[in-house]
Protein backbone atom coordinates (compact mmCIF):
# COMPACT_ATOMS: atom_id res chain seq x y z
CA UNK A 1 192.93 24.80 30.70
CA UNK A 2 191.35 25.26 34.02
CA UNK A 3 194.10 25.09 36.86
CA UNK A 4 192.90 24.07 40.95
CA UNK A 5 193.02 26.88 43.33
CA UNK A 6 196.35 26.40 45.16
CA UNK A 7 194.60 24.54 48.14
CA UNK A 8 193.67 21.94 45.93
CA UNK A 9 196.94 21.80 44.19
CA UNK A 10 199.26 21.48 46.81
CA UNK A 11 196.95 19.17 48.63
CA UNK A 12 196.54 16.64 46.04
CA UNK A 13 200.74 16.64 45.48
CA UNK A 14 201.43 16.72 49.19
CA UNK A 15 204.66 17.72 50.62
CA UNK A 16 208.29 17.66 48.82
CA UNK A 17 209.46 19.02 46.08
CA UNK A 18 206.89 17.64 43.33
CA UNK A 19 205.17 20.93 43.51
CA UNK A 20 207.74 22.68 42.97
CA UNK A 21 208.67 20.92 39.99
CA UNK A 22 205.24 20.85 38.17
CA UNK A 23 204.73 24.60 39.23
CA UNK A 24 208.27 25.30 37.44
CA UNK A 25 206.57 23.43 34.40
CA UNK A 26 203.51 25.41 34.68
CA UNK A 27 204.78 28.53 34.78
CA UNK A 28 207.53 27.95 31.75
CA UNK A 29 204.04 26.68 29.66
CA UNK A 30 202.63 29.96 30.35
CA UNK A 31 200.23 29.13 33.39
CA UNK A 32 202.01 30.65 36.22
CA UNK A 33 201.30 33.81 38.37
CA UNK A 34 201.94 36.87 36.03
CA UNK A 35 205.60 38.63 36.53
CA UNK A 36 207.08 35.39 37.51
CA UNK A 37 210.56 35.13 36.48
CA UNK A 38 211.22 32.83 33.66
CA UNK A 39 212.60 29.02 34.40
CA UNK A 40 216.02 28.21 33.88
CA UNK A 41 215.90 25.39 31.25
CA UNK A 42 219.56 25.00 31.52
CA UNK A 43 219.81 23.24 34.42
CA UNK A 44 222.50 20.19 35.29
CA UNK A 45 220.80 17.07 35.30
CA UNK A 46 222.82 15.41 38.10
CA UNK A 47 224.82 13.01 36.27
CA UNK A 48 228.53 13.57 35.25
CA UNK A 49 229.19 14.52 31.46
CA UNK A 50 231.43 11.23 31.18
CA UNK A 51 232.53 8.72 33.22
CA UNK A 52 234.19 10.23 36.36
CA UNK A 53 237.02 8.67 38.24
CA UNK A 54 236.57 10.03 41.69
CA UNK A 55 232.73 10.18 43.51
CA UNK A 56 233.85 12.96 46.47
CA UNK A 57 236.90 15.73 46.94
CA UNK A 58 238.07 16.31 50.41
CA UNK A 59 239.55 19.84 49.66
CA UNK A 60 242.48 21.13 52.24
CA UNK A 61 243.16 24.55 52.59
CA UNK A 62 245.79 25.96 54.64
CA UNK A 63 245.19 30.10 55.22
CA UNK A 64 248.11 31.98 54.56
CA UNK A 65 250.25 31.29 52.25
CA UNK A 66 252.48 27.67 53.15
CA UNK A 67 256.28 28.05 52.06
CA UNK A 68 256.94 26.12 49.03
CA UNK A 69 260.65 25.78 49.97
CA UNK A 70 260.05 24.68 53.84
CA UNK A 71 257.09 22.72 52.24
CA UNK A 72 256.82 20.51 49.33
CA UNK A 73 259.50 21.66 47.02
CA UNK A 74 262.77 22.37 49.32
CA UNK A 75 265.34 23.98 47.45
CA UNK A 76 268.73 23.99 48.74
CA UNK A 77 270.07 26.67 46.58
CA UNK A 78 268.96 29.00 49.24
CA UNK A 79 271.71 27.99 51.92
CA UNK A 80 274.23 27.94 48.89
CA UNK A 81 273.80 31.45 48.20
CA UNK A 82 272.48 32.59 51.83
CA UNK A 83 272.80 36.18 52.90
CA UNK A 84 273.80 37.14 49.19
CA UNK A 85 271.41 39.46 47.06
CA UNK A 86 269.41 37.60 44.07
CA UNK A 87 271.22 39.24 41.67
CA UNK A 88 274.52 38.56 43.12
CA UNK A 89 274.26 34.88 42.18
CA UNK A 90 273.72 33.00 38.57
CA UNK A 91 270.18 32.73 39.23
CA UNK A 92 269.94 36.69 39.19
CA UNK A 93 267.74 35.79 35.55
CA UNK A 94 264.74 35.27 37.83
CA UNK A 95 263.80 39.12 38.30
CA UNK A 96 263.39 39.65 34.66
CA UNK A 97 260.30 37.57 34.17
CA UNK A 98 257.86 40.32 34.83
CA UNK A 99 254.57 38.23 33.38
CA UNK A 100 253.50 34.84 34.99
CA UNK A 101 251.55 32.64 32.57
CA UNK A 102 249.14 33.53 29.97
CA UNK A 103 250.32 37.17 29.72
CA UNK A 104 248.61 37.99 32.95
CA UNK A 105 250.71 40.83 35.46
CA UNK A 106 250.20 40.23 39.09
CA UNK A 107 248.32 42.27 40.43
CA UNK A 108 250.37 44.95 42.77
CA UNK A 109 249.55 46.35 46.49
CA UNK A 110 252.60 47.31 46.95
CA UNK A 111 254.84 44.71 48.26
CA UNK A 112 258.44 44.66 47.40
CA UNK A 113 260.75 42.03 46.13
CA UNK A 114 263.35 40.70 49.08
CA UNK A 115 266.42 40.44 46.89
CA UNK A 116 268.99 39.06 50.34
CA UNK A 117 268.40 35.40 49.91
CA UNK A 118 266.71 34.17 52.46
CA UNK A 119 268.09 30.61 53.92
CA UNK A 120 265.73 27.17 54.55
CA UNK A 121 264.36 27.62 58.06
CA UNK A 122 263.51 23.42 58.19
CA UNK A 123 265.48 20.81 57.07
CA UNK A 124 265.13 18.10 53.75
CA UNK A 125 265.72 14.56 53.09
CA UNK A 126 264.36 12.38 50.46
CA UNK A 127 260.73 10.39 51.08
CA UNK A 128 259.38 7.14 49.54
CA UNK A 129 260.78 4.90 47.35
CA UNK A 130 260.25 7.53 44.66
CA UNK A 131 262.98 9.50 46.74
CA UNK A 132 261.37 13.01 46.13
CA UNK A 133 263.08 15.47 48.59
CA UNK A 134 260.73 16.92 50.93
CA UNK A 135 260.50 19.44 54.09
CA UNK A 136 261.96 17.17 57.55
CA UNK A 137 259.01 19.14 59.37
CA UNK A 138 256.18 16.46 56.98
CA UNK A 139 257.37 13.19 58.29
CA UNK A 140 253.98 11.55 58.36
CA UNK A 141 253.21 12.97 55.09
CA UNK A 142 256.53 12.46 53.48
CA UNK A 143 255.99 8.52 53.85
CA UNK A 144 253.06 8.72 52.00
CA UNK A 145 254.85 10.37 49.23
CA UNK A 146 253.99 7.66 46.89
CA UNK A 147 250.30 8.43 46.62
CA UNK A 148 250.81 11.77 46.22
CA UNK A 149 251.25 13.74 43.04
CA UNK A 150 253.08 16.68 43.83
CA UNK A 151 251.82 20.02 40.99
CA UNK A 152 255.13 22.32 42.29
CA UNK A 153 254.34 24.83 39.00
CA UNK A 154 250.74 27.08 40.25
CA UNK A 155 250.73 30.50 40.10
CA UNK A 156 248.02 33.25 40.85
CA UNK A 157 247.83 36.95 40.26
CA UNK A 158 246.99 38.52 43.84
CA UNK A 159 249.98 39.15 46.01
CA UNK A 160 247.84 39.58 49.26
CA UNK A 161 245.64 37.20 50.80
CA UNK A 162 242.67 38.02 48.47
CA UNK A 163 244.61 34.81 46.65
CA UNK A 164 242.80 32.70 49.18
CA UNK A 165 239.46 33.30 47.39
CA UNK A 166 240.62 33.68 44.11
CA UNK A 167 242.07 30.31 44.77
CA UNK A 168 238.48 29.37 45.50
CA UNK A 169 236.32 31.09 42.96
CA UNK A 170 239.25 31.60 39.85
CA UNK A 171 238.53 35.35 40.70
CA UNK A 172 240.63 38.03 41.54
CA UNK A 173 239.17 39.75 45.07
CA UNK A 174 238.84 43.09 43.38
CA UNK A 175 236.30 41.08 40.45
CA UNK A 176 233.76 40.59 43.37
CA UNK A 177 232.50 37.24 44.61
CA UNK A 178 232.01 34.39 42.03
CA UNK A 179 230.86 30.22 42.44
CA UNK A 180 233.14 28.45 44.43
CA UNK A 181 235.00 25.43 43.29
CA UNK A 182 232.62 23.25 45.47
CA UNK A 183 229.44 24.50 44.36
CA UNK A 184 230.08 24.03 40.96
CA UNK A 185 230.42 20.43 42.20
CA UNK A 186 226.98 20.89 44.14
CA UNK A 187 225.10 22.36 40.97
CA UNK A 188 226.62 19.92 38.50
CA UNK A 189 226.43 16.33 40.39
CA UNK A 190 223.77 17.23 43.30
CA UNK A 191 223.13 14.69 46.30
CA UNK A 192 224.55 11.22 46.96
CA UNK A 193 222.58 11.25 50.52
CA UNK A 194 219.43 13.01 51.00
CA UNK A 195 219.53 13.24 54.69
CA UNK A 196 223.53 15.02 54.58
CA UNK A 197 224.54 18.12 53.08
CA UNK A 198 225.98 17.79 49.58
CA UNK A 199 229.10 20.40 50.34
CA UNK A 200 230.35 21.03 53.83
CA UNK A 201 232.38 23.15 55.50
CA UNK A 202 234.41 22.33 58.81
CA UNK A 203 236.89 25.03 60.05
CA UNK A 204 236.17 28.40 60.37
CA UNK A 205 235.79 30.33 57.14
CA UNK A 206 238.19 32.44 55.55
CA UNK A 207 238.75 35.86 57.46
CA UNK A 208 236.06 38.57 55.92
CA UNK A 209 238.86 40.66 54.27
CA UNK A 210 239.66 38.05 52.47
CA UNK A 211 236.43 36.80 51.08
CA UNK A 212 234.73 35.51 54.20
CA UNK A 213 231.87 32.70 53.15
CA UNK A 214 232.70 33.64 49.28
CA UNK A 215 235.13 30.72 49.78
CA UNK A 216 232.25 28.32 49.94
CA UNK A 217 229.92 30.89 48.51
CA UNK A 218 227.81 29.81 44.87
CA UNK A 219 226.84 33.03 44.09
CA UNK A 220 224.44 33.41 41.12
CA UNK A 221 224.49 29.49 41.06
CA UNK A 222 222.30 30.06 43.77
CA UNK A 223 221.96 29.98 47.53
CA UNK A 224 220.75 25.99 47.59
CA UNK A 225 224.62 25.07 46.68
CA UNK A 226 226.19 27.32 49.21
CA UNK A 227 228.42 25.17 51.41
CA UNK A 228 227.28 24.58 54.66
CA UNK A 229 229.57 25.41 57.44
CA UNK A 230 229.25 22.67 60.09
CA UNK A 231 230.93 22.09 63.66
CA UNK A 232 232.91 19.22 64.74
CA UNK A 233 230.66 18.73 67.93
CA UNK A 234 228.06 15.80 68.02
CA UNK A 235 225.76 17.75 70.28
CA UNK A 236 225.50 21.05 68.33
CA UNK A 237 227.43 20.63 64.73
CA UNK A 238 224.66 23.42 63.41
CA UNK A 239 223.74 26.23 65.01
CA UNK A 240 220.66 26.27 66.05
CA UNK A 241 220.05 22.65 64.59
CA UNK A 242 218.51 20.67 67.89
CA UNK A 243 214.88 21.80 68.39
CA UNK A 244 214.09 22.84 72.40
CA UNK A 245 214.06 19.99 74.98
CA UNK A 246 210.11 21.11 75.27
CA UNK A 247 209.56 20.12 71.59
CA UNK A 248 208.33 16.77 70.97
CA UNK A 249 209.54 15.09 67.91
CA UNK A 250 205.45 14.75 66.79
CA UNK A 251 205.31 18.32 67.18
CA UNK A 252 208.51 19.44 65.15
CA UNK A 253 207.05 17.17 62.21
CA UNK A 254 204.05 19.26 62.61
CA UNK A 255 205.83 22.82 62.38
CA UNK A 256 208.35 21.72 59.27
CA UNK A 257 205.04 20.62 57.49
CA UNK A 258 203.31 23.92 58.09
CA UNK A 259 206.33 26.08 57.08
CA UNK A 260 206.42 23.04 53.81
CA UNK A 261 203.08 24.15 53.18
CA UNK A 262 203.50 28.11 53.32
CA UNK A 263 206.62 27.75 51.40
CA UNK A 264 205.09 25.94 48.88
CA UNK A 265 202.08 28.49 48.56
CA UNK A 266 204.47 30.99 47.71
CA UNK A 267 206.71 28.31 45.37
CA UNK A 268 203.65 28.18 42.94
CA UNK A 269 202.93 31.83 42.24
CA UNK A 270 207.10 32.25 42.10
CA UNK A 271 208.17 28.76 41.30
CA UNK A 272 212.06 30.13 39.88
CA UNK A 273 212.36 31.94 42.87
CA UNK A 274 216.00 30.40 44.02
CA UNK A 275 215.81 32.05 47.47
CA UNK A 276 212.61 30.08 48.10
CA UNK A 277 213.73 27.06 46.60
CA UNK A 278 217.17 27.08 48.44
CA UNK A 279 214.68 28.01 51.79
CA UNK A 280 212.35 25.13 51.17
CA UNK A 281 215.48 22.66 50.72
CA UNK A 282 216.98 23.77 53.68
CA UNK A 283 214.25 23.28 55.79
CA UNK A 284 213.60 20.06 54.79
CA UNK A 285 217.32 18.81 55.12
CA UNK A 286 217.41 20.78 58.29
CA UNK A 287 215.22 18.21 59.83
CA UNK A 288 216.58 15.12 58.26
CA UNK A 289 220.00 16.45 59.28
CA UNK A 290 219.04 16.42 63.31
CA UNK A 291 219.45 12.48 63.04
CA UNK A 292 222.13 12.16 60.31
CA UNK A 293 225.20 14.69 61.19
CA UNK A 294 225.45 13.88 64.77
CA UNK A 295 226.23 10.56 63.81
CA UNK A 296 228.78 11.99 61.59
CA UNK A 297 230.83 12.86 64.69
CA UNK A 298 230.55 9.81 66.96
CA UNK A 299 234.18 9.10 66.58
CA UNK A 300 233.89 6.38 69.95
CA UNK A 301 232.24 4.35 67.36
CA UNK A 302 236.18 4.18 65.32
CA UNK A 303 238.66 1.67 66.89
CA UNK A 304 241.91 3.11 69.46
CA UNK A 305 243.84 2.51 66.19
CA UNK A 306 241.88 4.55 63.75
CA UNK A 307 241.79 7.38 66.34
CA UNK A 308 245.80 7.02 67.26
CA UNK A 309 246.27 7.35 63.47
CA UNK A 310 244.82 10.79 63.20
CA UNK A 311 246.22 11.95 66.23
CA UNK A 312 243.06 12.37 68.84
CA UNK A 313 245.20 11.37 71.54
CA UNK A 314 247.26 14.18 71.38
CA UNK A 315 246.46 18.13 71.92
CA UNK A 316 248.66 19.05 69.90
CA UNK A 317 246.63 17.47 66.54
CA UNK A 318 243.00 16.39 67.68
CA UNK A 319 241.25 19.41 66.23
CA UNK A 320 242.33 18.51 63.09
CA UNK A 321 242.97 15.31 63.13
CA UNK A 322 238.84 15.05 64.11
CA UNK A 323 238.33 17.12 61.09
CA UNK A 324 240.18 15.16 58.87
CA UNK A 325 238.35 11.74 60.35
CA UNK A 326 234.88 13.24 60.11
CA UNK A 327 235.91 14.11 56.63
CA UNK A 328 236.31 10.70 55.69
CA UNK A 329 233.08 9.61 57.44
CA UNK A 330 231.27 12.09 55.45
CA UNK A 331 233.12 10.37 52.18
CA UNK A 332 231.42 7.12 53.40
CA UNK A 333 227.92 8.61 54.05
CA UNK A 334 228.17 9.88 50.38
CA UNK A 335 229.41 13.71 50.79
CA UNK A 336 230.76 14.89 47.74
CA UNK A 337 232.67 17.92 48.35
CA UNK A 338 234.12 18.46 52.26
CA UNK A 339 236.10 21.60 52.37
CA UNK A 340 238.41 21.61 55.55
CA UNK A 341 239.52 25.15 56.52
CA UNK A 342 243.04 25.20 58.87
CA UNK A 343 244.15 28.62 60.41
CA UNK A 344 241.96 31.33 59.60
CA UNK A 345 243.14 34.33 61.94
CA UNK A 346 242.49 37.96 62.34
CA UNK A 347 245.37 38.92 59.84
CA UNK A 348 246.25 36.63 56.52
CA UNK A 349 246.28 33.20 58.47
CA UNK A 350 248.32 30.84 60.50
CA UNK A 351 250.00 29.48 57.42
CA UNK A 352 251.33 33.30 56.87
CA UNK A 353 254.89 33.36 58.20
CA UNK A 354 256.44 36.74 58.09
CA UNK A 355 258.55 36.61 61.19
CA UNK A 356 259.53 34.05 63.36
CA UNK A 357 259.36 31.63 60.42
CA UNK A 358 261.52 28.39 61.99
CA UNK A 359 259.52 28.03 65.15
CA UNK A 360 255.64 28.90 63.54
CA UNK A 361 256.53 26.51 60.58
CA UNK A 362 257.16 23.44 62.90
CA UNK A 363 254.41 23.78 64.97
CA UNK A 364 252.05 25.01 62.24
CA UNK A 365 253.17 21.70 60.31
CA UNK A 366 252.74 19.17 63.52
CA UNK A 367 249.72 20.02 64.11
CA UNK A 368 247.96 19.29 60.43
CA UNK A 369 250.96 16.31 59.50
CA UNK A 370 249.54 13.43 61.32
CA UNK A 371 245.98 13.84 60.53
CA UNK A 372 246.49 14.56 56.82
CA UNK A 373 248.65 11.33 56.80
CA UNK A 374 246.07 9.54 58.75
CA UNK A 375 243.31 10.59 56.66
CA UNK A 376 245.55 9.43 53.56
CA UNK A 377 246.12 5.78 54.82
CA UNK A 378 242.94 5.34 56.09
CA UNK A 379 241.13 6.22 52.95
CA UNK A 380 243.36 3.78 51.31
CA UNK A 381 242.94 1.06 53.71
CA UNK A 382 239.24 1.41 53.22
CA UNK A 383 239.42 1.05 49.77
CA UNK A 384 238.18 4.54 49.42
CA UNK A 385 241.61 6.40 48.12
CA UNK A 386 240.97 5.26 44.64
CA UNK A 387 237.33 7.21 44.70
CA UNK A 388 238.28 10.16 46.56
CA UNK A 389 240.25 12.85 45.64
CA UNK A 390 242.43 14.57 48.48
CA UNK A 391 243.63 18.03 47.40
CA UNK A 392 246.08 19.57 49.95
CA UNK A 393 246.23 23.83 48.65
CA UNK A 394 247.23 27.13 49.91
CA UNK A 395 246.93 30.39 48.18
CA UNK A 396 250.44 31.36 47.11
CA UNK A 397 254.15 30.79 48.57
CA UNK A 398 256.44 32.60 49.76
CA UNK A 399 259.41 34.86 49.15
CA UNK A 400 263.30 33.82 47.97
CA UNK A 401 265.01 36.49 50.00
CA UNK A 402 264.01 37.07 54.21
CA UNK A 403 261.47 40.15 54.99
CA UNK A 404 263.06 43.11 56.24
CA UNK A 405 266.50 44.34 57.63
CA UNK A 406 266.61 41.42 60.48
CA UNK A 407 264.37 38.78 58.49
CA UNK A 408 262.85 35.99 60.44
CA UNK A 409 260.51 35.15 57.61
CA UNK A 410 259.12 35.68 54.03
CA UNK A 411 256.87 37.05 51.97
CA UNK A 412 253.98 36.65 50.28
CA UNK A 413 254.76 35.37 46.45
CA UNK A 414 252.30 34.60 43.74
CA UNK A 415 255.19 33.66 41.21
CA UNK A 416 255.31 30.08 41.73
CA UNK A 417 254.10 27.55 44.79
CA UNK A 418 253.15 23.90 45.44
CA UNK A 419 249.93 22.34 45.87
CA UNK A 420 249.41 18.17 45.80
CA UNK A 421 246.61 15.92 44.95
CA UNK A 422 246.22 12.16 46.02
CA UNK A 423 243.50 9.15 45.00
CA UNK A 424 240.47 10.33 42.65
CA UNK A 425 242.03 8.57 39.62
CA UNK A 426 245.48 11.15 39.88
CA UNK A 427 249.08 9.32 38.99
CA UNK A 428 251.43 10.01 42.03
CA UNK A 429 254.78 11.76 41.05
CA UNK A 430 256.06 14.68 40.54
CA UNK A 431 254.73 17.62 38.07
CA UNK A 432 256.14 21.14 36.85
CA UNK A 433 258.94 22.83 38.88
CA UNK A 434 260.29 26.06 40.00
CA UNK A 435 263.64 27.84 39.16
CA UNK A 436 265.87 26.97 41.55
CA UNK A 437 265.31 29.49 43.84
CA UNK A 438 261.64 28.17 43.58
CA UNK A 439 260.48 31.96 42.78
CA UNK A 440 258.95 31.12 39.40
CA UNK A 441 257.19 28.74 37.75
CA UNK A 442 259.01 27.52 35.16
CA UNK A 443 257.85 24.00 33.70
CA UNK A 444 254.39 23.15 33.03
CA UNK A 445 252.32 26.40 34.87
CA UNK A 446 249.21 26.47 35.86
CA UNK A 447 246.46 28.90 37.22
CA UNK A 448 244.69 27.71 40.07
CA UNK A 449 241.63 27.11 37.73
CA UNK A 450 243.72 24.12 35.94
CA UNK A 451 243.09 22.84 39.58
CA UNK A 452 239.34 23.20 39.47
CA UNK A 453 239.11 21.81 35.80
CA UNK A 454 241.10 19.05 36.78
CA UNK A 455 238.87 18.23 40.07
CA UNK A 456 235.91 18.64 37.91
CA UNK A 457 236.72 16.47 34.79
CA UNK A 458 237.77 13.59 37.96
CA UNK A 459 234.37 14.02 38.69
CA UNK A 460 232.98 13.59 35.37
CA UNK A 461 232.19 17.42 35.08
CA UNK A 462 233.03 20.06 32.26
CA UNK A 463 232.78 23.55 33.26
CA UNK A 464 232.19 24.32 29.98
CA UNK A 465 229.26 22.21 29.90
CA UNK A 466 228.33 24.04 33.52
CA UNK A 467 227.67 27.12 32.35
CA UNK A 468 224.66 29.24 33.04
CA UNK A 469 222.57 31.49 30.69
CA UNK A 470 222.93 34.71 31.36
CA UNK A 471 226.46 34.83 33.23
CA UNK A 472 229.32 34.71 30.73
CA UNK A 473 232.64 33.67 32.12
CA UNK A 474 235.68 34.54 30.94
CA UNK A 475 237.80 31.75 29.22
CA UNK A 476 240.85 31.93 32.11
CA UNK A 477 237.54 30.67 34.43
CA UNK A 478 237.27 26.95 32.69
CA UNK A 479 240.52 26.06 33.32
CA UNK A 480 242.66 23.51 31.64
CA UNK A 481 242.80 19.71 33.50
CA UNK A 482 246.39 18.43 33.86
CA UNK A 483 246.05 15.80 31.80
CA UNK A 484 249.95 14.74 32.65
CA UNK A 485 248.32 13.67 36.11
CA UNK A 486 245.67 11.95 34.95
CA UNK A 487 245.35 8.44 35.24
């Protein structure tokens, strides 16, 4: 077989992704530049393993570390036995558990156990018609209770804020960067809408001692399903995304083809190259993206009322509440995967409440409440709840007794903490529990990758089924789905 110089080749298959594709073919049948690297035959084929309940995840994440017991699972044991040490009560049984599911030790840096109990620092009541008793400092949440399905039994094995990407990648810190929950959605579904991103970012991205972009990072899946961090800001929401006011539109057309054409030269003689195919993507999404994602952020285009319900209005919740609204725009446009970051800081986050614990965890709470609860009845008013999975997470909770001689707050704990899902095909209610001084798990536990197997099999995904040659996972990666959840 004779093959066309590469002039003629790209020229006959013009511009997109065609050439790519053949070349790939080419090379894997034995015609390919010499020393190319060999063609991943593995690849997902876009289409869910079975039939999936739930189309896109809008994915939560509050840095820190948020309180289970001034959260989602209030436990008023804690004023019962306030100021007294653990063991001084007849819960003192919860300091001999020294493993946390599957026979896997937390790992230590050094943090201590508070044994004074520590007292609730927010108030309770009962929300719903279910009546489940949740943190006064929710209100706007807590009424919509019903839709949610509260998982009050996860557990992780970093005591420090590394938790925040091991609750992103499965991974302990000190294992290194690994695929994040999102771009295993990326690899195994791909695009709904050509002219968006398929995973996106909005919030600033975890803190760089805690994993910085591995949160959103696919590592050896491969730069192309990276999440892309976008701003909430219709005239700039990429960097460097709006060409110069000298350059016509005629002329940028002109330029992307060029660097098409260059790219592609190089995509034949190394057509598995997955730093020039994630390049070449980019580029070509980069300037369908200068129409589409400003759009995206035209939130005059939503009524008063839509606005009012996620809190634009006031200072006190528009940043997030316009995070939370162009979430569910993406969700419309055909996103899959929108990953909303709230409080990354300098130290472990806004969500991580050492000291002055009362006052931080009612402002820290107003400020993400209304949005969230917005977000949750407009979905559902839209008709879109029942395809979209909301997943509100943290990394860990927090300590039974107070910090220090003079607590104001807690501690980080890994033992046992709440997380809740709503929509995408999950039954609202109630699952697993702590002990009663919520600092274990101790009905129905679950690593933080039965979260990711249970976001993946609601989108028709096995991560079994996801994974790649050549990169063995271990088998606490795959996770379990909660099937008690599932509807």
């Amino acid at each position: 077989m004779t093959l066309p110089d590469r002039r003629t080749f790209l020229s006959d298959l013009g511009m997109g992704f065609t050439g790519l594709s053949l070349a790939a073919m080419l090379q894997q049948d034995g015609y390919a530049a010499p020393g190319a690297a060999p063609v991943d035959t593995a690849l997902p084929t876009g289409r869910p393993h079975f039939a999936p309940k739930a189309k896109s995840v809008i994915w939560l994440f509050m840095i820190g570390g948020l309180s289970q017991m001034e959260g989602f699972d209030p436990k008023p044991a804690l004023n019962k036995y306030a100021g007294k040490t653990i063991e001084s009560t007849p819960h003192a049984d919860v300091l001999a558990q020294p493993y946390i599911g599957r026979n896997l030790r937390v790992v230590d840096t050094g943090k201590k156990i508070w044994r004074d109990i520590y007292p609730l620092q927010t108030g309770y009541r009962r929300f719903g018609e279910s009546g489940v008793l949740l943190s006064d400092t929710w209100p706007h949440v807590g009424e919509c209770v019903d839709d949610l399905c509260l998982i009050r039994s996860l557990w992780t094995t970093d005591d420090n804020h590394g938790a925040q990407l091991q609750f992103h990648t499965g991974r302990h810190l000190l294992d290194g960067v690994f695929p994040s929950l999102g771009s295993w959605v990326h690899y195994g579904l791909g695009t709904l809408n050509e002219n968006l991103p398929q995973f996106v970012v909005l919030g600033k991205s975890l803190s760089e001692r805690f994993g910085g972009a591995g949160g959103h990072s696919a590592d050896y899946l491969g730069p192309e399903h990276d999440g892309v961090p976008v701003e909430v800001d219709p005239r700039r929401p990429l960097p460097f995304g709006a060409p110069p006011a000298d350059v016509t539109a005629a002329e940028q057309e002109g330029e992307f083809g060029l660097l098409n054409q260059l790219h592609q030269l190089t995509a034949v003689e190394y057509p598995s190259d997955p730093q020039l195919r994630a390049r070449i993507k980019s580029y070509e999404l980069a300037f369908r993206m200068q129409k589409a994602m400003p759009e995206v952020f035209q939130f005059s285009q939503e009524t008063a009322d839509t606005q009012s319900l996620y809190g634009l209005q006031d200072p006190s919740t528009r940043d997030f509440g316009e995070k939370c609204l162009a979430a569910r725009r993406m969700v419309e446009r055909g996103v899959r995967f929108i990953q909303v970051y709230d409080g990354t800081a300098p130290g472990g986050g806004k969500w991580d409440t050492h000291d002055d614990s009362r006052k931080r965890l009612a402002e820290n709470a107003q400020s993400v409440d209304k949005p969230i609860a917005g977000l949750l009845r407009d979905l559902k008013q839209r008709g879109l709840l029942e395809e979209t999975l909301v997943c509100f997470m943290t990394e860990f909770g927090r300590s039974v007794g107070g910090q220090g001689a003079k607590a104001t707050g807690r501690e980080h704990s890994p033992y046992g903490f709440t997380v809740w899902m709503a929509g995408g095909g999950i039954r609202p209610g109630v699952h697993g529990a702590t002990d009663e001084l919520g600092f274990h798990a101790v009905e129905n536990r679950h690593y933080v990758t039965d979260i990711h197997a249970t976001v993946l099999h609601q989108l028709g995904l096995d991560p079994r089924r996801l994974e790649v040659p050549g990169h063995k996972r271990i088998e606490i990666d795959y996770g379990q789905p909660i099937r008690e959840i599932l509807g």
